[in-house]
Protein backbone atom coordinates (compact mmCIF):
# COMPACT_ATOMS: atom_id res chain seq x y z
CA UNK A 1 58.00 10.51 -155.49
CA UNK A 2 56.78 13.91 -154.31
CA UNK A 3 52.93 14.02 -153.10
CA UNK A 4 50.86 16.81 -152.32
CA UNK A 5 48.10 16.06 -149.34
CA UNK A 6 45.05 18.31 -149.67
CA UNK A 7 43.55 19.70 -146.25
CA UNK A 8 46.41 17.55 -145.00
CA UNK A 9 45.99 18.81 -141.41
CA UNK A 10 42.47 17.21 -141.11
CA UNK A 11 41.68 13.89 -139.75
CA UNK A 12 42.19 12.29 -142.94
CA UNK A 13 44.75 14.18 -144.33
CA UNK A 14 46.26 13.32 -141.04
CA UNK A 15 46.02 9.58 -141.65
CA UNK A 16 47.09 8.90 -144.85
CA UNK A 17 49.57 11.71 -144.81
CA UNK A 18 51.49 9.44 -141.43
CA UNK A 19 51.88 6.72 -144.10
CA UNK A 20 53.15 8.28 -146.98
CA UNK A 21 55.78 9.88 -144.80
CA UNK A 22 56.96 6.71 -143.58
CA UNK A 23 57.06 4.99 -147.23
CA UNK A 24 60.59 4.79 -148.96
CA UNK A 25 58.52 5.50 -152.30
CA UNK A 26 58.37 9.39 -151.29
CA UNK A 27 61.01 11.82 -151.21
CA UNK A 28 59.16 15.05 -150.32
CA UNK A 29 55.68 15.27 -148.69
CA UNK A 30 53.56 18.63 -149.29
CA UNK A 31 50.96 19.28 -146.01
CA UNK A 32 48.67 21.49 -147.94
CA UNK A 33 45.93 23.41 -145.74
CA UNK A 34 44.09 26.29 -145.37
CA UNK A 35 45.43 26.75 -142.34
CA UNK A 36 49.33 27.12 -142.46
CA UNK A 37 49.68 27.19 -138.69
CA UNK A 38 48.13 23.63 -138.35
CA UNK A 39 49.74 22.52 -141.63
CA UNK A 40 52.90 23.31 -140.38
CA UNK A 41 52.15 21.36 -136.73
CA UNK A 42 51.48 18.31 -138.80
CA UNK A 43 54.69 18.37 -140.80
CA UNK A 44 56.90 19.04 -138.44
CA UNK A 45 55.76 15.17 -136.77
CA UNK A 46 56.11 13.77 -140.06
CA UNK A 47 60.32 14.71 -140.48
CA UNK A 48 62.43 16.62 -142.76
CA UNK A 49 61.33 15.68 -145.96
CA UNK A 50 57.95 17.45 -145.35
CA UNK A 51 56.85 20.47 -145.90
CA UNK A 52 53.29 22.75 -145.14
CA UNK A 53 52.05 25.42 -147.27
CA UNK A 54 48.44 27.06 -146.74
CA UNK A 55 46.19 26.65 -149.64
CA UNK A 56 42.91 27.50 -150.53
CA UNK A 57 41.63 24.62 -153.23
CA UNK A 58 39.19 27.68 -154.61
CA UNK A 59 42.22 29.44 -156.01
CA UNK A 60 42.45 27.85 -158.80
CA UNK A 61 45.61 29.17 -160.39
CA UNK A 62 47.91 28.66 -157.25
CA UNK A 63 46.12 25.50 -157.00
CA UNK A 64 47.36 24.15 -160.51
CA UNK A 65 50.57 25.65 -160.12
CA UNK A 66 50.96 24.12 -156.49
CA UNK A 67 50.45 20.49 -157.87
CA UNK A 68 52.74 20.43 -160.68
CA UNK A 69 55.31 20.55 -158.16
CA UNK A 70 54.60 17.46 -156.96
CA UNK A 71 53.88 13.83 -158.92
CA UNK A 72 50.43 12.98 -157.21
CA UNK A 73 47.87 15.09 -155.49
CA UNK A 74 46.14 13.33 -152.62
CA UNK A 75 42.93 15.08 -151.73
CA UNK A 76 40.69 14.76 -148.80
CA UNK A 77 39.15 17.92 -148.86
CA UNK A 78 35.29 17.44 -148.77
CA UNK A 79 32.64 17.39 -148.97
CA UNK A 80 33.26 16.62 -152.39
CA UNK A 81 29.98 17.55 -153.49
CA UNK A 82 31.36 21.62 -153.23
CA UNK A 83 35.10 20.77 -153.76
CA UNK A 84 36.15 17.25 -155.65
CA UNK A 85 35.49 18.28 -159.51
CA UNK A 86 37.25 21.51 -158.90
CA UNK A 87 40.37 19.89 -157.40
CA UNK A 88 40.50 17.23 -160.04
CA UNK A 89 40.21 19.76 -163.14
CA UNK A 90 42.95 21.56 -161.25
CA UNK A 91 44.80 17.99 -160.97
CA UNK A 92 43.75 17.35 -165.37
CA UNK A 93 45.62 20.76 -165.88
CA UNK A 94 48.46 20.58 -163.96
CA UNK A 95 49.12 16.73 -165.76
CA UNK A 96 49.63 15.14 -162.48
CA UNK A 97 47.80 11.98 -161.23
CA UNK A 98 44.84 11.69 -158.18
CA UNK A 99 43.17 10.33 -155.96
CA UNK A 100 40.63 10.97 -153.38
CA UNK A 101 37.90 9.46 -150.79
CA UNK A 102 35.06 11.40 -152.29
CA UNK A 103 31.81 9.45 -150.74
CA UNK A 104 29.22 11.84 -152.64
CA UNK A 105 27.68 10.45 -155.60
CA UNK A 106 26.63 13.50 -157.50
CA UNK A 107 30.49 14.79 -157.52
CA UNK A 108 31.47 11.24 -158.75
CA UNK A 109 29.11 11.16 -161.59
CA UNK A 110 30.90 15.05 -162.50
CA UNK A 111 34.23 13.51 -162.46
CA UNK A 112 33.65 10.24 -164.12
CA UNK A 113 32.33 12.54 -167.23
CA UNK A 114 35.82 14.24 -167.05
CA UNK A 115 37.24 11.19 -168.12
CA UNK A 116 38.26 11.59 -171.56
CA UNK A 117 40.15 15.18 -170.35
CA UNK A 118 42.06 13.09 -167.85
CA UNK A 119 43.00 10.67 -170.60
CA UNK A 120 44.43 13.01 -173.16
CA UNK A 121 46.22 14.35 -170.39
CA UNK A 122 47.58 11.36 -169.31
CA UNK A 123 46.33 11.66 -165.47
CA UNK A 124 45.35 8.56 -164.38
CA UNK A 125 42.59 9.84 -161.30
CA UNK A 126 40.96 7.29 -158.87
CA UNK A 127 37.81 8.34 -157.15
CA UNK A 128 36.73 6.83 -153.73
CA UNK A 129 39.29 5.10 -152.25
CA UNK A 130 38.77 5.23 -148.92
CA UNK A 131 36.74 2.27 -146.68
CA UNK A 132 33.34 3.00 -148.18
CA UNK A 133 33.52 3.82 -151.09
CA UNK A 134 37.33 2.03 -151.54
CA UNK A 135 37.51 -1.15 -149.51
CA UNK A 136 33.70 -1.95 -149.53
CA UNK A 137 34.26 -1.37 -153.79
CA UNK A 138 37.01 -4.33 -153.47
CA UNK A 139 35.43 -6.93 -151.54
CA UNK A 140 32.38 -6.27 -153.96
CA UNK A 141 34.58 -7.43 -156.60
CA UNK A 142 35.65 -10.41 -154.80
CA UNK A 143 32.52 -11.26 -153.74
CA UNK A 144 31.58 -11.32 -157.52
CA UNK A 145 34.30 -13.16 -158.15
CA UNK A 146 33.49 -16.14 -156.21
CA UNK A 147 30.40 -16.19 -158.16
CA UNK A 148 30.37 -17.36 -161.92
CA UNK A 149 27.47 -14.49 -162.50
CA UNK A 150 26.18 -11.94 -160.06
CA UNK A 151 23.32 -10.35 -160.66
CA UNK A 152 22.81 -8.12 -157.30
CA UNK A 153 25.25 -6.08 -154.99
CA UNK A 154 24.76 -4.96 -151.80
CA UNK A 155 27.54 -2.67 -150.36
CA UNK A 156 27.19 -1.96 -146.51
CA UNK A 157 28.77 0.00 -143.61
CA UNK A 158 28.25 0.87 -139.91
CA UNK A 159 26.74 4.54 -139.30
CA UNK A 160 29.14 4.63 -136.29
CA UNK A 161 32.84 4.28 -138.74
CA UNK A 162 31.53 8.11 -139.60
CA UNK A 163 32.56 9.02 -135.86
CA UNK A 164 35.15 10.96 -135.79
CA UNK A 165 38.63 10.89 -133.43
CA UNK A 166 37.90 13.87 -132.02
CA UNK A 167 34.47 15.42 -130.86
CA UNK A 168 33.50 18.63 -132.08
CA UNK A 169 30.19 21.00 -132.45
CA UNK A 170 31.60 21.98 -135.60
CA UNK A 171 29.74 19.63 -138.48
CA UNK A 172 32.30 17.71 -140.10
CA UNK A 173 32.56 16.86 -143.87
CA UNK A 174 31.49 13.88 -142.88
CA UNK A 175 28.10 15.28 -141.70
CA UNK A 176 27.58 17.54 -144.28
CA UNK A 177 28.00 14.72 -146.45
CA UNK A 178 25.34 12.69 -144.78
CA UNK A 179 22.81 15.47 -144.41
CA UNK A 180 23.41 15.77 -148.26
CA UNK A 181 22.48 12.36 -148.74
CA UNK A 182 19.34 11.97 -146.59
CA UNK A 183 17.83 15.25 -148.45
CA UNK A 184 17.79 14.61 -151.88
CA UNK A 185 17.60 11.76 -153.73
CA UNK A 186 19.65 8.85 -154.11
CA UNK A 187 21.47 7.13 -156.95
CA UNK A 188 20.87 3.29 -156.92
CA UNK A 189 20.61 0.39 -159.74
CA UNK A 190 17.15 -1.18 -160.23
CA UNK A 191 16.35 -3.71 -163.06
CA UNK A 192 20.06 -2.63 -165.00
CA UNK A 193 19.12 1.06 -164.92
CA UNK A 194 20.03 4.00 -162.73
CA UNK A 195 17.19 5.72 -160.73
CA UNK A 196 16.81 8.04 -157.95
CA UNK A 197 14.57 7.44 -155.14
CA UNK A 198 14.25 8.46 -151.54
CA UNK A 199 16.87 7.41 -149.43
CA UNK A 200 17.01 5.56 -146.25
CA UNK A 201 14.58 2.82 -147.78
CA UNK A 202 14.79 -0.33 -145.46
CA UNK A 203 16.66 -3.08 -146.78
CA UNK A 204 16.93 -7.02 -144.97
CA UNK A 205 20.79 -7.83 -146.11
CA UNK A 206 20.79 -11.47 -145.48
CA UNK A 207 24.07 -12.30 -144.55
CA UNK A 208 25.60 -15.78 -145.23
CA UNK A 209 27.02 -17.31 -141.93
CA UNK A 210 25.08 -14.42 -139.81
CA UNK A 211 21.39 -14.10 -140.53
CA UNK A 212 19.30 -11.42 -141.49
CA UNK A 213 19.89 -7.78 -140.72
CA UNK A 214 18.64 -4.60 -141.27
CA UNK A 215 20.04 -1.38 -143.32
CA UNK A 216 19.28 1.64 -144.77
CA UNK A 217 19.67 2.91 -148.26
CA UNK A 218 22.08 5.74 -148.35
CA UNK A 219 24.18 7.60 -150.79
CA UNK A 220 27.29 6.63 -152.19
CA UNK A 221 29.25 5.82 -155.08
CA UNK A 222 29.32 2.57 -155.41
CA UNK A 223 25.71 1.25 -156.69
CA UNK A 224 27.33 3.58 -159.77
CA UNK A 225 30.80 2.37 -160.28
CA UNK A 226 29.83 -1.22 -159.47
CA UNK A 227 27.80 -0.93 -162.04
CA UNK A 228 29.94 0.83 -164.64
CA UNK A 229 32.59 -1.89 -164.14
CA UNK A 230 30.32 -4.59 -163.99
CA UNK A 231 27.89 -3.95 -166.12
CA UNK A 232 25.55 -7.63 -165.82
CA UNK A 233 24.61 -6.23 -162.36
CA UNK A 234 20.88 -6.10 -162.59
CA UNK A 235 20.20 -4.51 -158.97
CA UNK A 236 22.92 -2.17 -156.52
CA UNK A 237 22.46 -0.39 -153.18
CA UNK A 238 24.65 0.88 -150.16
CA UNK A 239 23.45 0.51 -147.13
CA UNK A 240 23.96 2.13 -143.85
CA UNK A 241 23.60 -0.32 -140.89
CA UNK A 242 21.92 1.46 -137.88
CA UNK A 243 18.99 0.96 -135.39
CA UNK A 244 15.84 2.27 -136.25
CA UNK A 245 15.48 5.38 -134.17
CA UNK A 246 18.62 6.35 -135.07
CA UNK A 247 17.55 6.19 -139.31
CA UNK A 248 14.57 7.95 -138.08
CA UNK A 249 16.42 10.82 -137.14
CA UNK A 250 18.65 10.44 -139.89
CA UNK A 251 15.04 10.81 -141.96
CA UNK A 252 13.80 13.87 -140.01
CA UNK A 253 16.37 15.74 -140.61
CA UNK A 254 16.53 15.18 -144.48
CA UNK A 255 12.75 16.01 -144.90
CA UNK A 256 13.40 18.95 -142.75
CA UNK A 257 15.91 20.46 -145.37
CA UNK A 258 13.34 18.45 -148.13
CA UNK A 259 10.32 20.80 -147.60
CA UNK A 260 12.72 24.16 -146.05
CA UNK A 261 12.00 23.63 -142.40
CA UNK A 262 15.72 23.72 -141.99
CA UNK A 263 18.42 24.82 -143.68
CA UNK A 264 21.84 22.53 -144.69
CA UNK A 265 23.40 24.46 -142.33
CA UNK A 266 21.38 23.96 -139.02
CA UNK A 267 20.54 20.38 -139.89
CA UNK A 268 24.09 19.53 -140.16
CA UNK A 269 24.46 21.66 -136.70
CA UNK A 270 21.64 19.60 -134.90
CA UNK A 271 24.07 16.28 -136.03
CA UNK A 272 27.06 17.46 -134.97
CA UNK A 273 25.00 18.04 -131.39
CA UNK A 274 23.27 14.33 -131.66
CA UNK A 275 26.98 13.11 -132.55
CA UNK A 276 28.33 14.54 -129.62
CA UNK A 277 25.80 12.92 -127.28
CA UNK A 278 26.34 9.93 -128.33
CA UNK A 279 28.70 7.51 -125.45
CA UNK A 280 32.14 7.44 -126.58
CA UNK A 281 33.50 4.64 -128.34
CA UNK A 282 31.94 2.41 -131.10
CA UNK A 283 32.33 -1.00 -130.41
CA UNK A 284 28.90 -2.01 -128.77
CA UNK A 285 26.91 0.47 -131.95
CA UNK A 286 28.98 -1.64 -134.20
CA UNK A 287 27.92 -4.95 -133.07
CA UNK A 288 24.67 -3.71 -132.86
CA UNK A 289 23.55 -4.77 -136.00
CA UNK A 290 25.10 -8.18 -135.85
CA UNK A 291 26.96 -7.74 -139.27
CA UNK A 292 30.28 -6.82 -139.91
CA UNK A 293 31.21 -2.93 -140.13
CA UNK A 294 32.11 -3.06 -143.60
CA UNK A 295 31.18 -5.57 -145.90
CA UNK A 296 29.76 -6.55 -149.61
CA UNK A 297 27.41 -8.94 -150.68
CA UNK A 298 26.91 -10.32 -154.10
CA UNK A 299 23.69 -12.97 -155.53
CA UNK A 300 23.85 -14.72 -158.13
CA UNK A 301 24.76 -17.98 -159.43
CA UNK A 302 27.43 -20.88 -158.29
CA UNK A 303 27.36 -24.17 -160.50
CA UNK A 304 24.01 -23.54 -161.92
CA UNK A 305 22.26 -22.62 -158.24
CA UNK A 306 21.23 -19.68 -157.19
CA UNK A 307 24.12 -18.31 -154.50
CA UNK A 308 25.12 -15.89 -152.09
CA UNK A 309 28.58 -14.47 -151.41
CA UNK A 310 29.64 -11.83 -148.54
CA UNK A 311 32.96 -10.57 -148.14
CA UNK A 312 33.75 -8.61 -144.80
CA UNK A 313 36.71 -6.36 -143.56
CA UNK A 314 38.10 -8.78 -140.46
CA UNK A 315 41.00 -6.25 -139.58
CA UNK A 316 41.16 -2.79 -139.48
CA UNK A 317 44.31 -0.21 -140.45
CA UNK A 318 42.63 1.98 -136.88
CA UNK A 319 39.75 2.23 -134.95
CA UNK A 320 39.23 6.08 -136.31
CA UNK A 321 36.48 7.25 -139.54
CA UNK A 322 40.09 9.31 -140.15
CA UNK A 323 42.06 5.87 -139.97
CA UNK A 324 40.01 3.30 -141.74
CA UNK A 325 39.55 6.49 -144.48
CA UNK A 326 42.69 7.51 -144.96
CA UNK A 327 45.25 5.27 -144.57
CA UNK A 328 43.38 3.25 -147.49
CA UNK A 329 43.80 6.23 -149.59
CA UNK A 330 47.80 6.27 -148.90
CA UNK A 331 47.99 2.69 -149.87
CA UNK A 332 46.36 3.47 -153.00
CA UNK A 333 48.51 7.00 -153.85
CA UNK A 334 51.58 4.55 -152.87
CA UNK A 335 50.56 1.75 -155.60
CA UNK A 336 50.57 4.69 -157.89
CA UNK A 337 47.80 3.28 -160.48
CA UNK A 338 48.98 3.61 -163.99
CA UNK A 339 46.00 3.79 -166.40
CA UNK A 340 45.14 7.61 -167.67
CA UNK A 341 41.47 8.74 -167.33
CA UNK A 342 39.02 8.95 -164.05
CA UNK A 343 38.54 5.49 -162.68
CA UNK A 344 36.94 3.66 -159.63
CA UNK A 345 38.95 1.74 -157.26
CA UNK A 346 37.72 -1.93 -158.40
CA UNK A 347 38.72 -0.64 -162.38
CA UNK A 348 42.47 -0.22 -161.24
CA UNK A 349 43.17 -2.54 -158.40
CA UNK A 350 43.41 -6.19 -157.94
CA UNK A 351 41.90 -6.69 -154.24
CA UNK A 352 44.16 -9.57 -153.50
CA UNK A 353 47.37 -7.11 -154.23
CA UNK A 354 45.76 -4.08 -152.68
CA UNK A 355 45.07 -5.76 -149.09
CA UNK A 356 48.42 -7.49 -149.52
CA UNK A 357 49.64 -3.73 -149.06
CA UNK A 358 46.99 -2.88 -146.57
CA UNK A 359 48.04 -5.32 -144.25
CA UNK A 360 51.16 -3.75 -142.69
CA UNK A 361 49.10 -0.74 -141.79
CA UNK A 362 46.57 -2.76 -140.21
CA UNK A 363 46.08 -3.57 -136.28
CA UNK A 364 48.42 -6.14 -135.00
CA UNK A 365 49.94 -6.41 -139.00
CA UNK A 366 47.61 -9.22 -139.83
CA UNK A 367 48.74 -11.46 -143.13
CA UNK A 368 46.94 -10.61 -145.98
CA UNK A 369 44.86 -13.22 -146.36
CA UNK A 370 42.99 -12.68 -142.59
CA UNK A 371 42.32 -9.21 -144.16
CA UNK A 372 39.11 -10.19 -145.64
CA UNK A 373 36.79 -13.02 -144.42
CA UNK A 374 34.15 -14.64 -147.22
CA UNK A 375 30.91 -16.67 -145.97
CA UNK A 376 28.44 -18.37 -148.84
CA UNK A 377 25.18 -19.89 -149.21
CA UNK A 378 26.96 -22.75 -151.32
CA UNK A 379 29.56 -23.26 -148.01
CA UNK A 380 29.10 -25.40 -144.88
CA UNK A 381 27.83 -24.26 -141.79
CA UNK A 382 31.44 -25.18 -140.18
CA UNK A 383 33.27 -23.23 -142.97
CA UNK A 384 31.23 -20.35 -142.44
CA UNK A 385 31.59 -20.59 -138.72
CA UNK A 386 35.27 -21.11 -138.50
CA UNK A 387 35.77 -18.40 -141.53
CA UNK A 388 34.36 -15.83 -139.44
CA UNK A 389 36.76 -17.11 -136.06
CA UNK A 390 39.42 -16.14 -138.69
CA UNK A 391 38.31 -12.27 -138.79
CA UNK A 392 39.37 -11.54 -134.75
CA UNK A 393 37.58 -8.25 -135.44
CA UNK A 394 33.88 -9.50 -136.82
CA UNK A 395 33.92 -11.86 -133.93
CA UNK A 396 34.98 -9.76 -131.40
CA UNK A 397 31.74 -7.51 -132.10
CA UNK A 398 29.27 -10.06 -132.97
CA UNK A 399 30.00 -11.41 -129.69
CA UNK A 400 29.92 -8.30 -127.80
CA UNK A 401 26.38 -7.26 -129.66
CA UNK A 402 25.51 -11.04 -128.35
């Protein structure tokens, strides 16, 4: 298999481009950037079989013609809400298959509509898979799965995965993203329809086996796709999990760009700054909230009662935003989906399979089944208790936050 890795000499690129190297599955590896210099840095630690080659994804025709020379395009060039539907019409075109991370809703709703172009082609394109959107979209579906009808979905990460591995007063995609999200409206599901409202509305997440908690609406793919795969879901959200002040910041800087106090540009400058003032390392932020970094919660009904189900992330493939991003994404380019037109992760892959191949690539190559742990309203307070021991990660920061 020959894969092409767009802006593979980023943090993300970086990450998932490591594992695709090291699969059998792929014969040649492309590190596409728009720097050639770096590009080249990067595949020259990966081995022989890859190559670099500077790209600009606005050039459209060497764009096209640069992925038909390879069998799947693997882009993490973002923000997505400038650069995702271009890449992907490129992708339709050239007839070969994607995948990306892209975290921006807006972009998502583009591409989803290309659909039908994809399938004629026969491209089979996955959107989002990444840890949120991506993992968080699977253990939504197996926290519906444990019910016999969910009705409500609550997706959730930590502000502080978004860190990246190195620090930098450049804003990120990452940041742009967010300050993208926090000044405009978001997309979220409210009595079976779509509707935007403000973002950063408080939400209490009441998490089986944990306890209440607080988080913060925020935009992000997956109140849509959940919704378009499961389409009995009555009420969606994502939620950031962060303290208070730092949301309120989070919320000063979107109304500044709101009502033209600030520009995209210097707000996303002024979080890059914050960002960089912030201690290193994440683990006390994390536990900070008292939930699990990445998680999804599902209500509903078990044997006739109403019920709860939350499924959690208990290892981790890095302790990176570029690691727990993009090696994801390489699973998912490696599993090679086969099913033509534009598709969410939770429409393609079984969970149970997926983290079966995640698990390799995580920290201390954890089975499979200590990938994810699952708490309930319906289960004991002992089950609950001793499910959580089994996630050595959840623990380790509950604890620490405790």
């Amino acid at each position: 298999m020959r894969v092409l890795v767009l802006g593979g000499a980023g943090e993300v690129g970086r990450a998932a481009a490591r594992v695709l190297a090291a699969d059998k599955q792929v014969d040649h590896l492309v590190v596409a950037d728009l720097s050639e210099a770096r590009a080249r840095s990067v595949a020259a630690e990966l081995g022989a079989h890859c190559s670099a080659q500077a790209l600009d994804v606005t050039d459209h025709a060497t764009l096209v013609a640069t992925i038909r020379q390879s069998d799947i395009v693997v882009n993490t060039v973002g923000p997505y809400f400038r650069f995702g539907p271009g890449v992907l019409r490129a992708a339709i075109e050239a007839r070969r298959d994607y995948i990306d991370v892209c975290d921006d809703p807006a972009p998502t709703l583009t591409m989803l509509d290309m659909h039908a172009e994809a399938e004629a082609a026969g491209v089979t394109a996955v959107l989002g898979m990444g840890a949120s959107p991506g993992l968080a979209n699977l253990l939504a579906a197996q926290s519906i799965a444990n019910l016999d009808h969910a009705d409500t979905v609550i997706t959730g990460w930590n502000l502080a995965m978004a860190q990246p591995e190195t620090r930098s007063w450049t804003p990120s995609a990452a940041i742009s993203h967010g300050i993208e999200q926090v000044s405009n409206t978001i997309p979220v599901i409210r009595d079976r329809q779509r509707v935007w409202e403000k973002p950063l509305r408080k939400t209490v997440v009441d998490y089986p086996g944990l306890g209440a908690a607080t988080g913060w609406t925020f935009g992000h793919p997956e109140p849509l796709t959940l919704a378009r795969t499961f389409p009995h879901l009555v009420e969606s959200v994502n939620v950031a999990l962060a303290p208070r002040h730092v949301a309120g910041v989070l919320n000063l800087l979107g109304r500044g760009v709101t009502h033209r106090i600030l520009n995209h540009s210097t707000a996303a400058s002024l979080a890059a700054v914050a960002e960089n003032l912030l201690p290193a390392g994440t683990v006390s932020v994390l536990a900070d909230s008292g939930l699990p970094p990445l998680f999804a919660l599902s209500r509903g009904i078990k044997d006739g009662a109403p019920a709860t189900v939350a499924c959690a992330l208990g290892q981790v493939p890095g302790l990176s935003m570029a690691e727990v991003t993009g090696i994801p994404l390489a699973v998912g380019a490696l599993l090679r989906a086969n099913r033509p037109g534009v598709h969410p992760p939770e429409a393609v892959f079984v969970p149970e399979q997926f983290l079966a191949r995640l698990a390799p690539q995580c920290l201390g190559r954890p089975s499979a089944d200590s990938l994810t742990v699952t708490t309930s309203t319906f289960a004991t307070d002992a089950a609950n208790s001793a499910a959580l021991r089994r996630g050595s990660l959840i623990t380790a920061l509950i604890t620490a936050g405790r």
